[in-house]
ModelCIF file with pLDDT and N, C-alpha, C, O atoms, coordinates in Angstrom:
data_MODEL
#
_entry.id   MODEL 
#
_entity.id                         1 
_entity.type                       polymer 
_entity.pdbx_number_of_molecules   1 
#
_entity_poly.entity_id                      1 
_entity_poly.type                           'polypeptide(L)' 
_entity_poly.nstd_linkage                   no 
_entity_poly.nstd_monomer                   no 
_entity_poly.pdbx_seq_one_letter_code       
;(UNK)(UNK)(UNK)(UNK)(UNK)(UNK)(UNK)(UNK)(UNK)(UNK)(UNK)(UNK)(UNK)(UNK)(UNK)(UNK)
(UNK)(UNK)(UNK)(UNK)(UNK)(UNK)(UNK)(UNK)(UNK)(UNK)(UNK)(UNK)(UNK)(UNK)(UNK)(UNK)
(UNK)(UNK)(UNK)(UNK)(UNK)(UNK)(UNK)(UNK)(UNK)(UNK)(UNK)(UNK)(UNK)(UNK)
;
_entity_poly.pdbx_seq_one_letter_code_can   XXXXXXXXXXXXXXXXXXXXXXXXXXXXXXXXXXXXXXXXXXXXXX 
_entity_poly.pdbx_strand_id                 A 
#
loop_
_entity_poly_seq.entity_id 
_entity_poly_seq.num 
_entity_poly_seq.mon_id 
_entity_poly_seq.hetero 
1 1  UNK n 
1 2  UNK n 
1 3  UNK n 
1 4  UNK n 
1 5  UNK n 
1 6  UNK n 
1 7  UNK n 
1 8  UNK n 
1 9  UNK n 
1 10 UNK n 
1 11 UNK n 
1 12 UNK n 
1 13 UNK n 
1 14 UNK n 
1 15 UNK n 
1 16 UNK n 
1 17 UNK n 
1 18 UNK n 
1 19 UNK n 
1 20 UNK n 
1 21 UNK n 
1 22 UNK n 
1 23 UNK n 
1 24 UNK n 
1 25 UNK n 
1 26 UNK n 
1 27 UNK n 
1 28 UNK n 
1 29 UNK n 
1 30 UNK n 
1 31 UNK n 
1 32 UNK n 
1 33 UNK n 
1 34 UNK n 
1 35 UNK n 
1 36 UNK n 
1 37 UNK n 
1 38 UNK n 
1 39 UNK n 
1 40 UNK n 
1 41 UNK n 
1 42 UNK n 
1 43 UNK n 
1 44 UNK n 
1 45 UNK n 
1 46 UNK n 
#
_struct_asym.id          A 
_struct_asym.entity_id   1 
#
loop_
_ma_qa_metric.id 
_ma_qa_metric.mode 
_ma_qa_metric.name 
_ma_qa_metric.software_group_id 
_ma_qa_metric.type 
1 global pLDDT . pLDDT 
2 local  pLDDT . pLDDT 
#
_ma_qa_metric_global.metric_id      1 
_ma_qa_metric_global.metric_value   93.26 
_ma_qa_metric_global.model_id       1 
_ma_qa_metric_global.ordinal_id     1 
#
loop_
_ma_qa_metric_local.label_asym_id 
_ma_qa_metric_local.label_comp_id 
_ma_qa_metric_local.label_seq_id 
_ma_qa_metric_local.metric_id 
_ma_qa_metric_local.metric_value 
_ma_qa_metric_local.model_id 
_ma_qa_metric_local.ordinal_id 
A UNK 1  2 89.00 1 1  
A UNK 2  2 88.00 1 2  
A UNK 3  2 86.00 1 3  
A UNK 4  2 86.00 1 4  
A UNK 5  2 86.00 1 5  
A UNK 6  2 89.00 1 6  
A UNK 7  2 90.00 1 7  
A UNK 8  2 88.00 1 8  
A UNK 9  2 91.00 1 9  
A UNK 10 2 92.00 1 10 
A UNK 11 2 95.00 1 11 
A UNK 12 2 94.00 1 12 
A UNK 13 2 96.00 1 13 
A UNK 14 2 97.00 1 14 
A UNK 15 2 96.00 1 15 
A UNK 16 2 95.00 1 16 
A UNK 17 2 95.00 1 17 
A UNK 18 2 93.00 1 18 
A UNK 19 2 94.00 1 19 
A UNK 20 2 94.00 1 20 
A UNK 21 2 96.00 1 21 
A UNK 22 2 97.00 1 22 
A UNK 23 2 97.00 1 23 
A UNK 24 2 97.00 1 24 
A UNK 25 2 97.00 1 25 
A UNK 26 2 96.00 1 26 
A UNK 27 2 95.00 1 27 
A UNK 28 2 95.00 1 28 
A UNK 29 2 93.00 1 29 
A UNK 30 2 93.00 1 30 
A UNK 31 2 90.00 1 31 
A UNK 32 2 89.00 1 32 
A UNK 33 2 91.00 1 33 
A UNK 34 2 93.00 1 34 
A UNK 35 2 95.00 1 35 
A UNK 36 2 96.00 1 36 
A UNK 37 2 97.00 1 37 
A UNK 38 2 96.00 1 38 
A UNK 39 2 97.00 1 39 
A UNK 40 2 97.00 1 40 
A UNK 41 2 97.00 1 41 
A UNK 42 2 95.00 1 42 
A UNK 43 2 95.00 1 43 
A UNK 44 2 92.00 1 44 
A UNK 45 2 90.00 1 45 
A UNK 46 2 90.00 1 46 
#
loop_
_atom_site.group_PDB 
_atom_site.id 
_atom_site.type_symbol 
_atom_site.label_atom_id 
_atom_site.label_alt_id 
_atom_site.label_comp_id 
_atom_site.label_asym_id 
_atom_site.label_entity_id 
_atom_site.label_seq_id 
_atom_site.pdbx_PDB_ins_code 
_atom_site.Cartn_x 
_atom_site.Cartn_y 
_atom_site.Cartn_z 
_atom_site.occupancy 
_atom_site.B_iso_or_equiv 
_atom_site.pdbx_formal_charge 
_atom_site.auth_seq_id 
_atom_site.auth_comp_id 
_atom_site.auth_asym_id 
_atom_site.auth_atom_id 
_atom_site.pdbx_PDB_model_num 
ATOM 1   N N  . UNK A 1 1  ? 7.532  4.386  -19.636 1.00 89.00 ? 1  UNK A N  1 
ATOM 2   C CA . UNK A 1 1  ? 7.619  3.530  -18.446 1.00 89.00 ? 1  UNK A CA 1 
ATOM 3   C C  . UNK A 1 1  ? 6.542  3.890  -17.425 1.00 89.00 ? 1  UNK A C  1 
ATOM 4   O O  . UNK A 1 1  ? 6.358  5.050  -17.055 1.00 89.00 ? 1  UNK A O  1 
ATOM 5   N N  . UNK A 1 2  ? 5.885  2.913  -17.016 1.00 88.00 ? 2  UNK A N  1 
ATOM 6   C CA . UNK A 1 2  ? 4.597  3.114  -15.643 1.00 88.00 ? 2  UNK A CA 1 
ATOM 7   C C  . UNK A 1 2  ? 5.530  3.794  -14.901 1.00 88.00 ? 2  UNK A C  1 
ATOM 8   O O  . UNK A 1 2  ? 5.593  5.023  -14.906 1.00 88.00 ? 2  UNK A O  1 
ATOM 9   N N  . UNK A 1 3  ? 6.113  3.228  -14.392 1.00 86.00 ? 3  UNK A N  1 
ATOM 10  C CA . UNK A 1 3  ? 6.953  3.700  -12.963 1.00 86.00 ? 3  UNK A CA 1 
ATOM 11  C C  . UNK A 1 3  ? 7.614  4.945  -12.669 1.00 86.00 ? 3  UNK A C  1 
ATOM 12  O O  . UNK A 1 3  ? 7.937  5.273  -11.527 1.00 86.00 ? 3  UNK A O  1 
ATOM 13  N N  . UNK A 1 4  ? 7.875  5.838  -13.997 1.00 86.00 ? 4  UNK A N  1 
ATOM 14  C CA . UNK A 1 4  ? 7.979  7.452  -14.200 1.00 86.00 ? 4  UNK A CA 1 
ATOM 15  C C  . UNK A 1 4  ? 7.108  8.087  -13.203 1.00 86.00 ? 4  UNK A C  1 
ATOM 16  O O  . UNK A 1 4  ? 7.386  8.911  -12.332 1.00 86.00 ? 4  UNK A O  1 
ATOM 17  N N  . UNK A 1 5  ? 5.826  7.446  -13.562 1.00 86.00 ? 5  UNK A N  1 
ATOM 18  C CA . UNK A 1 5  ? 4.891  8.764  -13.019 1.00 86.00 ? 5  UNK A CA 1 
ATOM 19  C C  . UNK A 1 5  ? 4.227  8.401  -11.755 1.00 86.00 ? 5  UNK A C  1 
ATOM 20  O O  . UNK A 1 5  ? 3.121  8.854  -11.459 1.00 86.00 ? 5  UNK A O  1 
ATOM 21  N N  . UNK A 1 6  ? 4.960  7.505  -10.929 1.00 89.00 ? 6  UNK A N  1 
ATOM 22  C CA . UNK A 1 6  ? 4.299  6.639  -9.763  1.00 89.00 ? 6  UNK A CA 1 
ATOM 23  C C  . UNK A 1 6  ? 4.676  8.071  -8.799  1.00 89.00 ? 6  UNK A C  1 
ATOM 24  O O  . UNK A 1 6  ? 3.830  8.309  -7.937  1.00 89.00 ? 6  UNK A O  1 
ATOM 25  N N  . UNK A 1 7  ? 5.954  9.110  -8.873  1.00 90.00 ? 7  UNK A N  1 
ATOM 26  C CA . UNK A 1 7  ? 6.514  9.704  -7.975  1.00 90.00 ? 7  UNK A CA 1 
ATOM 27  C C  . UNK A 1 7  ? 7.053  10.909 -8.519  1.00 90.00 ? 7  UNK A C  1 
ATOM 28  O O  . UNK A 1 7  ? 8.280  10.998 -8.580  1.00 90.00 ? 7  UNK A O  1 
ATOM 29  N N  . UNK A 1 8  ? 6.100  12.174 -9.062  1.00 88.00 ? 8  UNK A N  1 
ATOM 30  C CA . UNK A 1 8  ? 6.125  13.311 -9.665  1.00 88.00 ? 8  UNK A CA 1 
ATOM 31  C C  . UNK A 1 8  ? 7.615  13.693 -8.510  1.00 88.00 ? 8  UNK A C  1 
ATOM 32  O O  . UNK A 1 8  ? 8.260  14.640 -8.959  1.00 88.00 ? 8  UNK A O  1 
ATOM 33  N N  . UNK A 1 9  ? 8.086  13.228 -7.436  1.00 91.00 ? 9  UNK A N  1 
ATOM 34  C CA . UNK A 1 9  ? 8.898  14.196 -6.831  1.00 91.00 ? 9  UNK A CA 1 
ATOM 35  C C  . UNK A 1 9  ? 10.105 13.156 -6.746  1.00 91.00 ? 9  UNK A C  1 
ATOM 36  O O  . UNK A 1 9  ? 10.849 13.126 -5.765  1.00 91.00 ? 9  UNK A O  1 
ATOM 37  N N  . UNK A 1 10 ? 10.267 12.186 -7.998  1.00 92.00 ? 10 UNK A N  1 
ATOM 38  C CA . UNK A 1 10 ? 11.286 11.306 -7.484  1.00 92.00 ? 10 UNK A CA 1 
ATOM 39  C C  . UNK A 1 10 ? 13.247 12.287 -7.966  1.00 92.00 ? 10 UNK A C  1 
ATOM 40  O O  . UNK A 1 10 ? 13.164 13.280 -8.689  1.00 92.00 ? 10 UNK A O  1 
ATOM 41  N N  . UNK A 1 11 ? 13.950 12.072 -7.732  1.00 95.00 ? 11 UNK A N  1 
ATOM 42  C CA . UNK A 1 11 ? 15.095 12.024 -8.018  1.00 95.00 ? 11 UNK A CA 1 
ATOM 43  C C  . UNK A 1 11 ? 15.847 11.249 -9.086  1.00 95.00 ? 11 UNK A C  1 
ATOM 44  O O  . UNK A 1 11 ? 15.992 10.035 -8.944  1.00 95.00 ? 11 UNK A O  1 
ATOM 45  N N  . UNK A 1 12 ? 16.369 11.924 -10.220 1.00 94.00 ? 12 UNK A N  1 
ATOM 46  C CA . UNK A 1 12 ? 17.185 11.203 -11.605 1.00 94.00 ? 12 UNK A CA 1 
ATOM 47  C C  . UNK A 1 12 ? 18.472 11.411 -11.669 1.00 94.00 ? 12 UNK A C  1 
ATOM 48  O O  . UNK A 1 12 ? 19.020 12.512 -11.635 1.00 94.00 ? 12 UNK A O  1 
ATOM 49  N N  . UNK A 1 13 ? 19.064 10.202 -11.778 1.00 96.00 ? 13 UNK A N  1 
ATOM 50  C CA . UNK A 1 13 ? 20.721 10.641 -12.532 1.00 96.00 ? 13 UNK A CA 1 
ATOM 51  C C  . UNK A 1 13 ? 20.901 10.332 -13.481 1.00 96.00 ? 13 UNK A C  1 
ATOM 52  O O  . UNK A 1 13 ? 19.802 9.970  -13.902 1.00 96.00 ? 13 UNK A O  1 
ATOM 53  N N  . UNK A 1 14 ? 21.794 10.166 -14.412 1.00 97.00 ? 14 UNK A N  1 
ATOM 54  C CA . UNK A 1 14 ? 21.889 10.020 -15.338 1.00 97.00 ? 14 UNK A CA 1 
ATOM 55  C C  . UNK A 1 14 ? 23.315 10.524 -15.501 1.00 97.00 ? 14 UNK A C  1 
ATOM 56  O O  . UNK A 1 14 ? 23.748 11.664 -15.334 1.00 97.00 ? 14 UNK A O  1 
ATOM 57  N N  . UNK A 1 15 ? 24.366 8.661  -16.110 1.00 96.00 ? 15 UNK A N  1 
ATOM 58  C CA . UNK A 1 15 ? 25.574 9.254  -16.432 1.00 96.00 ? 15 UNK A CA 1 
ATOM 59  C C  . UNK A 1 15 ? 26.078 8.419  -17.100 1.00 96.00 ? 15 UNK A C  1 
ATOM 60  O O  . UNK A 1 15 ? 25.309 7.675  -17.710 1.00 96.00 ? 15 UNK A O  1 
ATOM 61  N N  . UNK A 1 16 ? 27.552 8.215  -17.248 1.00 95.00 ? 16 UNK A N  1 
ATOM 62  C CA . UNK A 1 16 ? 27.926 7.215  -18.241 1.00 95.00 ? 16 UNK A CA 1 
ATOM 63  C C  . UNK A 1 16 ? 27.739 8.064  -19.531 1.00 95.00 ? 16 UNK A C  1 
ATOM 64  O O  . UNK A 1 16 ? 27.500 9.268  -19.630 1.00 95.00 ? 16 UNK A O  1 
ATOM 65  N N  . UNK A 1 17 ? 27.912 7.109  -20.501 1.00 95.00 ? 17 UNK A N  1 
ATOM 66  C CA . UNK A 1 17 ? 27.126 7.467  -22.151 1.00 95.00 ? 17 UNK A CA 1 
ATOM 67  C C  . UNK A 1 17 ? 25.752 7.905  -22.012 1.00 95.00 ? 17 UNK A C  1 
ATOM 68  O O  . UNK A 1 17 ? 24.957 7.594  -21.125 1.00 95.00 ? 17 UNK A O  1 
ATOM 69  N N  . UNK A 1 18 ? 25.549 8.810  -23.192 1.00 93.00 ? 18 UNK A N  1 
ATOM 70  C CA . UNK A 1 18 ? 24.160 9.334  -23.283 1.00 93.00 ? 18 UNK A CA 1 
ATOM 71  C C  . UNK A 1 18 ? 22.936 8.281  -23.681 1.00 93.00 ? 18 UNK A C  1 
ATOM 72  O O  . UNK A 1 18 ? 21.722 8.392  -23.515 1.00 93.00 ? 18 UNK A O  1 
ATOM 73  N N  . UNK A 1 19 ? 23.614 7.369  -24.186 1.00 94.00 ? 19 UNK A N  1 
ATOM 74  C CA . UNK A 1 19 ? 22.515 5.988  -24.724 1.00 94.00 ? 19 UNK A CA 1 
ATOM 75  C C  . UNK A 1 19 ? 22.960 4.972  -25.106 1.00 94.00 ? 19 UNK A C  1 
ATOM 76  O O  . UNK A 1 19 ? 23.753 5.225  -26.013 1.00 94.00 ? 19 UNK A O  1 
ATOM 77  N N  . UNK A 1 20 ? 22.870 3.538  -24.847 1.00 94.00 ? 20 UNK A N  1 
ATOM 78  C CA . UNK A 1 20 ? 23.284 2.254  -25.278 1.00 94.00 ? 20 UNK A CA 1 
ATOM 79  C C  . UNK A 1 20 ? 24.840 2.180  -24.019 1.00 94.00 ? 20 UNK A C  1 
ATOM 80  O O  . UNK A 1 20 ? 25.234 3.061  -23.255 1.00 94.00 ? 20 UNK A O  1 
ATOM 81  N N  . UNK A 1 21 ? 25.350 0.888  -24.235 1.00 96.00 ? 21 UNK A N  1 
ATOM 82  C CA . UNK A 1 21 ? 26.293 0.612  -23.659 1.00 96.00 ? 21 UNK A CA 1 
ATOM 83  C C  . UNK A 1 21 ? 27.188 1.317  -22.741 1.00 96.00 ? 21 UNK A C  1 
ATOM 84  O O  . UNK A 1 21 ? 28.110 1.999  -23.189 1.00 96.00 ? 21 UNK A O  1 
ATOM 85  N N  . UNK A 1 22 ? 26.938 1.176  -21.259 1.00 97.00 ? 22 UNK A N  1 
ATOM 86  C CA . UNK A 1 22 ? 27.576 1.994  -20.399 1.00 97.00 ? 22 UNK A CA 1 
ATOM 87  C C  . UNK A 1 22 ? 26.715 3.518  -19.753 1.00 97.00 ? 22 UNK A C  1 
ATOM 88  O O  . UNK A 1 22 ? 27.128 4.312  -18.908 1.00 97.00 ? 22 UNK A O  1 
ATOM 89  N N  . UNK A 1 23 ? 25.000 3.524  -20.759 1.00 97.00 ? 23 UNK A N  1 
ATOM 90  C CA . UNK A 1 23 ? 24.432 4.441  -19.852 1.00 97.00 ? 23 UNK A CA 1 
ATOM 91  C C  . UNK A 1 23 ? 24.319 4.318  -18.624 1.00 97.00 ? 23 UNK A C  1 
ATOM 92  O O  . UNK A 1 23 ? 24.762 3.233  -18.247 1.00 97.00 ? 23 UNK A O  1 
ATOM 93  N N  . UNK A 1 24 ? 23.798 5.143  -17.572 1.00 97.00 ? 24 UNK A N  1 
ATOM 94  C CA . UNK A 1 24 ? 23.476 4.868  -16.275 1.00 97.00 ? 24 UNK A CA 1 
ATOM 95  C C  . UNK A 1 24 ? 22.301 5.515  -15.880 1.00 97.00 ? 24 UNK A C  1 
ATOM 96  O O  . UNK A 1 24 ? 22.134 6.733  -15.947 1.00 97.00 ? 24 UNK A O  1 
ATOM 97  N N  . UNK A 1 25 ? 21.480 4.697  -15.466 1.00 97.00 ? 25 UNK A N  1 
ATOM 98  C CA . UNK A 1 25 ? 20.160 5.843  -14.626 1.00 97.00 ? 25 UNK A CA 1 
ATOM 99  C C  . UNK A 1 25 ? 20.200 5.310  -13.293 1.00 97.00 ? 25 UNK A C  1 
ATOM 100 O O  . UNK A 1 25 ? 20.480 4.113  -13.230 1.00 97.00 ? 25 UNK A O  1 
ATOM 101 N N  . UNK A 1 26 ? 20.007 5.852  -12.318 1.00 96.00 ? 26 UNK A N  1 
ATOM 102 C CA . UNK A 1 26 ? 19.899 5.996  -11.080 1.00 96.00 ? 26 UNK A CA 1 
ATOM 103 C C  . UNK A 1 26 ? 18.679 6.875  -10.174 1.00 96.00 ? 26 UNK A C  1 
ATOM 104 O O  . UNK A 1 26 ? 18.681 8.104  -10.252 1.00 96.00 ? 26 UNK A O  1 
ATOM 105 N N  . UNK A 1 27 ? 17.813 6.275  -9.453  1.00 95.00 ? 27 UNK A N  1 
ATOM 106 C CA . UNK A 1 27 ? 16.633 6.932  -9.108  1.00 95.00 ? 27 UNK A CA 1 
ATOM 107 C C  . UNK A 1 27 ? 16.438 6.677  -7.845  1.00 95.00 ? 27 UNK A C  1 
ATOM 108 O O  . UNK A 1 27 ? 16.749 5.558  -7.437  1.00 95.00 ? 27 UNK A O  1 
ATOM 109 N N  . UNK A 1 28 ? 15.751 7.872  -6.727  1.00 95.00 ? 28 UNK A N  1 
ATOM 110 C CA . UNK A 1 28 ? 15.568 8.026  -5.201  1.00 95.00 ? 28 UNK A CA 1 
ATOM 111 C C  . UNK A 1 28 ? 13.992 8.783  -5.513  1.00 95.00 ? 28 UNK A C  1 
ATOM 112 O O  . UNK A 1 28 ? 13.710 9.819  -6.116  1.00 95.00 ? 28 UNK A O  1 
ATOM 113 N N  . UNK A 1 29 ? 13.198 7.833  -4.862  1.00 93.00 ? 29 UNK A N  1 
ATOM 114 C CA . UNK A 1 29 ? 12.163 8.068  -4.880  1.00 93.00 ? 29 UNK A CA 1 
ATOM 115 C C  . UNK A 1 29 ? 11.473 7.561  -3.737  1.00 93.00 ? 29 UNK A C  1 
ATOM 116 O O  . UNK A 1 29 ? 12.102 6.990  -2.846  1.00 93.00 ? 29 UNK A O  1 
ATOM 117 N N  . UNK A 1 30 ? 10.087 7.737  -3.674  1.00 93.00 ? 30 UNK A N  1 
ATOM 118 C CA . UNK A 1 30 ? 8.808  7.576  -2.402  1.00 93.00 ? 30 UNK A CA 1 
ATOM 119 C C  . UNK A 1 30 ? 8.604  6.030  -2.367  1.00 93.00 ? 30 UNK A C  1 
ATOM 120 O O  . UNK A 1 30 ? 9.097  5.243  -3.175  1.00 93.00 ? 30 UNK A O  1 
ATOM 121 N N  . UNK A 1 31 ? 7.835  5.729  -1.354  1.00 90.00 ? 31 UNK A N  1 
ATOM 122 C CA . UNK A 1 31 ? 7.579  4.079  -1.809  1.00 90.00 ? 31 UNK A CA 1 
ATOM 123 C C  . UNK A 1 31 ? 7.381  3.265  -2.551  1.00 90.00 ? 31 UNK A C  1 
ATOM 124 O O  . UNK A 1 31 ? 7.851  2.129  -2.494  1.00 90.00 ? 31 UNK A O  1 
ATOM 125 N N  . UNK A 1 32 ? 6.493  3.788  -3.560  1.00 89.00 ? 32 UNK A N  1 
ATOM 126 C CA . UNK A 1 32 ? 5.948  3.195  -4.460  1.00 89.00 ? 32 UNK A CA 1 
ATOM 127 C C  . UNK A 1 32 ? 7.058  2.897  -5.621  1.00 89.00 ? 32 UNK A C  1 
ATOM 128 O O  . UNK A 1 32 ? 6.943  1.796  -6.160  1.00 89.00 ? 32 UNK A O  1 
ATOM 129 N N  . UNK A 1 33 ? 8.119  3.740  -6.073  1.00 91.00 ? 33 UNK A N  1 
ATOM 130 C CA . UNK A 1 33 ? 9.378  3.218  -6.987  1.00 91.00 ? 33 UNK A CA 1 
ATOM 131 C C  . UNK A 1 33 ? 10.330 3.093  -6.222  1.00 91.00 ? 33 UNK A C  1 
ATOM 132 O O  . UNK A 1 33 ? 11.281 2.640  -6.858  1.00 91.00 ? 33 UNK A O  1 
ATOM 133 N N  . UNK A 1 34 ? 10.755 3.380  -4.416  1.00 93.00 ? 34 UNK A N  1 
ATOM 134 C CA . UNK A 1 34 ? 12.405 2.790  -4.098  1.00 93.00 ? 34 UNK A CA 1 
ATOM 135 C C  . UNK A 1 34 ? 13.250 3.978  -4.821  1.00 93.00 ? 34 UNK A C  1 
ATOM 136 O O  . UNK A 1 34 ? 12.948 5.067  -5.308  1.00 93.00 ? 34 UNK A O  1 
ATOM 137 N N  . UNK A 1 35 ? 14.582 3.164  -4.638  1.00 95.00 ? 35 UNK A N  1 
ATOM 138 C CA . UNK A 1 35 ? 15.394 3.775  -4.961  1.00 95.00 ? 35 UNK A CA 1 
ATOM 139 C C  . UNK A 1 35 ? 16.190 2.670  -5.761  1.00 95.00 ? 35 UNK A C  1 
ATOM 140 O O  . UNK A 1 35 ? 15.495 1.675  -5.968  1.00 95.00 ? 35 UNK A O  1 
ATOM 141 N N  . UNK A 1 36 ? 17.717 2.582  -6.357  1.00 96.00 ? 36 UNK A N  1 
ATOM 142 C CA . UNK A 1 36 ? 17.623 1.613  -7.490  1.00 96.00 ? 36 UNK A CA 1 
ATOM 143 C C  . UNK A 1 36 ? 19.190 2.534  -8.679  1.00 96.00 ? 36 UNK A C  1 
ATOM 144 O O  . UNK A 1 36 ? 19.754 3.606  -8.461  1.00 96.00 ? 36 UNK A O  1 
ATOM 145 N N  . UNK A 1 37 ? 19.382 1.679  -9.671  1.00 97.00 ? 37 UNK A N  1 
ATOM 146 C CA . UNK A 1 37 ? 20.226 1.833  -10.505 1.00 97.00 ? 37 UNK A CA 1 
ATOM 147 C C  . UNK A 1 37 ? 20.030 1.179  -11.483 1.00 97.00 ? 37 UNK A C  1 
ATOM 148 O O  . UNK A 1 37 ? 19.609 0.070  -11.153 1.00 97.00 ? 37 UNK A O  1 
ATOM 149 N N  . UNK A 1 38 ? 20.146 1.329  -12.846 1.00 96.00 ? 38 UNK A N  1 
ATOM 150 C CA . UNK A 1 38 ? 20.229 0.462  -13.821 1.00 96.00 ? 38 UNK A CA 1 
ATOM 151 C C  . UNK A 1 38 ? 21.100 0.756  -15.070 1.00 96.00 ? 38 UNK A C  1 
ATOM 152 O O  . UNK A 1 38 ? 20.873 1.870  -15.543 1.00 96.00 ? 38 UNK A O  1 
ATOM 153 N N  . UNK A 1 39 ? 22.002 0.059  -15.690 1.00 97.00 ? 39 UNK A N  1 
ATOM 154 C CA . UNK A 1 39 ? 23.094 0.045  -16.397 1.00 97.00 ? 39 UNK A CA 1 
ATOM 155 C C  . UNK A 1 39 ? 23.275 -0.661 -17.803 1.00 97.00 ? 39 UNK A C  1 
ATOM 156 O O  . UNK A 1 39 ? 23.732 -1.803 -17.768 1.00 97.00 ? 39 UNK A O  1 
ATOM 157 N N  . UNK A 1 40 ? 22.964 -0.105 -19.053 1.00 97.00 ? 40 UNK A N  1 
ATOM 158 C CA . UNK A 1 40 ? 23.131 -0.962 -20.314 1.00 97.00 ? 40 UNK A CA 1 
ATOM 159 C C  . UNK A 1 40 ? 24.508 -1.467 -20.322 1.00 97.00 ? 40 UNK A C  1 
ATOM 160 O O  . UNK A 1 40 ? 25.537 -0.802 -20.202 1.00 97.00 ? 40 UNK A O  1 
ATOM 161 N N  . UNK A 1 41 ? 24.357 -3.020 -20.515 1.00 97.00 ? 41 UNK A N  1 
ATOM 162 C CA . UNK A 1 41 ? 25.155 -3.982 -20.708 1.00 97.00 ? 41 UNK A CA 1 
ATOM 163 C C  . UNK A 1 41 ? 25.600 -3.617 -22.099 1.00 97.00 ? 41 UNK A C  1 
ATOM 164 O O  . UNK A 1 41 ? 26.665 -3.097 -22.433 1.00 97.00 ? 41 UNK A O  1 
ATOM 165 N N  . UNK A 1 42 ? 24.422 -4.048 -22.963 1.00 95.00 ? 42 UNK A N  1 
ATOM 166 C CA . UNK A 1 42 ? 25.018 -4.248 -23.956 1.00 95.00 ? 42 UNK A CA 1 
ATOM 167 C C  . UNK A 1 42 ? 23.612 -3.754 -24.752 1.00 95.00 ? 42 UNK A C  1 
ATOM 168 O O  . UNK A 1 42 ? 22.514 -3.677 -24.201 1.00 95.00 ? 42 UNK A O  1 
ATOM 169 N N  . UNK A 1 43 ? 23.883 -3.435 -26.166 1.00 95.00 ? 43 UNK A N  1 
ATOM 170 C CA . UNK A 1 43 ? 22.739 -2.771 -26.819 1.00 95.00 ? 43 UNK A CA 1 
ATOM 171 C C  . UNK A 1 43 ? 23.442 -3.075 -28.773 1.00 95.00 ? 43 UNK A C  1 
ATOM 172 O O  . UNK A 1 43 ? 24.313 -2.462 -29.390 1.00 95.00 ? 43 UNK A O  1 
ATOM 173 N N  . UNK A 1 44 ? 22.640 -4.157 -29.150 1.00 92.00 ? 44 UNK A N  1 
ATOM 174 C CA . UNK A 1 44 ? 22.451 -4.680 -30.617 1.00 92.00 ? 44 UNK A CA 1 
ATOM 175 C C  . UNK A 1 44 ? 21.124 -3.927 -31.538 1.00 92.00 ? 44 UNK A C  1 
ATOM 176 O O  . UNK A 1 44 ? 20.108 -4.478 -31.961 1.00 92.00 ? 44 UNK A O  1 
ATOM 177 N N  . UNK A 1 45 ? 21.601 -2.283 -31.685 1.00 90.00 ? 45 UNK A N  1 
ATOM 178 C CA . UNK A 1 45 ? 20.093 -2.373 -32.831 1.00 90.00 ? 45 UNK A CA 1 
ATOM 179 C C  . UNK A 1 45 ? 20.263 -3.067 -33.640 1.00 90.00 ? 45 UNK A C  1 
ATOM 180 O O  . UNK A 1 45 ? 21.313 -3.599 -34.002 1.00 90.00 ? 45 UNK A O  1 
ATOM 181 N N  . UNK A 1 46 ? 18.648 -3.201 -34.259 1.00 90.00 ? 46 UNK A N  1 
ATOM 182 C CA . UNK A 1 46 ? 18.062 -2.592 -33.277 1.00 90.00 ? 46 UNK A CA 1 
ATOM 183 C C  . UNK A 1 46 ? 16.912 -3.822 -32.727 1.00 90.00 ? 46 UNK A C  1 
ATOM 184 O O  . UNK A 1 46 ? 16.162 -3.587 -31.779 1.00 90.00 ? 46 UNK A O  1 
#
């Protein structure tokens, strides 16, 4: 992902399931990425 490396000092969460349906990432970062959440719905491999 571009947006990883926009903010060497950003903030990660990570919860839910470890992968597919019901992961969670969550990120607090500098201007350039915000701050933000994002959540697998749903995941058909592949």
């Amino acid at each position: 992902s571009p947006w990883e490396g926009k903010d060497p000092g950003m903030k990660r969460t990570y919860s839910g399931t470890a992968s597919g349906r019901g992961a969670v990432y969550a990120w607090d970062g500098n201007k350039n990425v915000g701050s933000g959440r994002m959540e697998i719905l749903d995941a058909s491999s592949p």
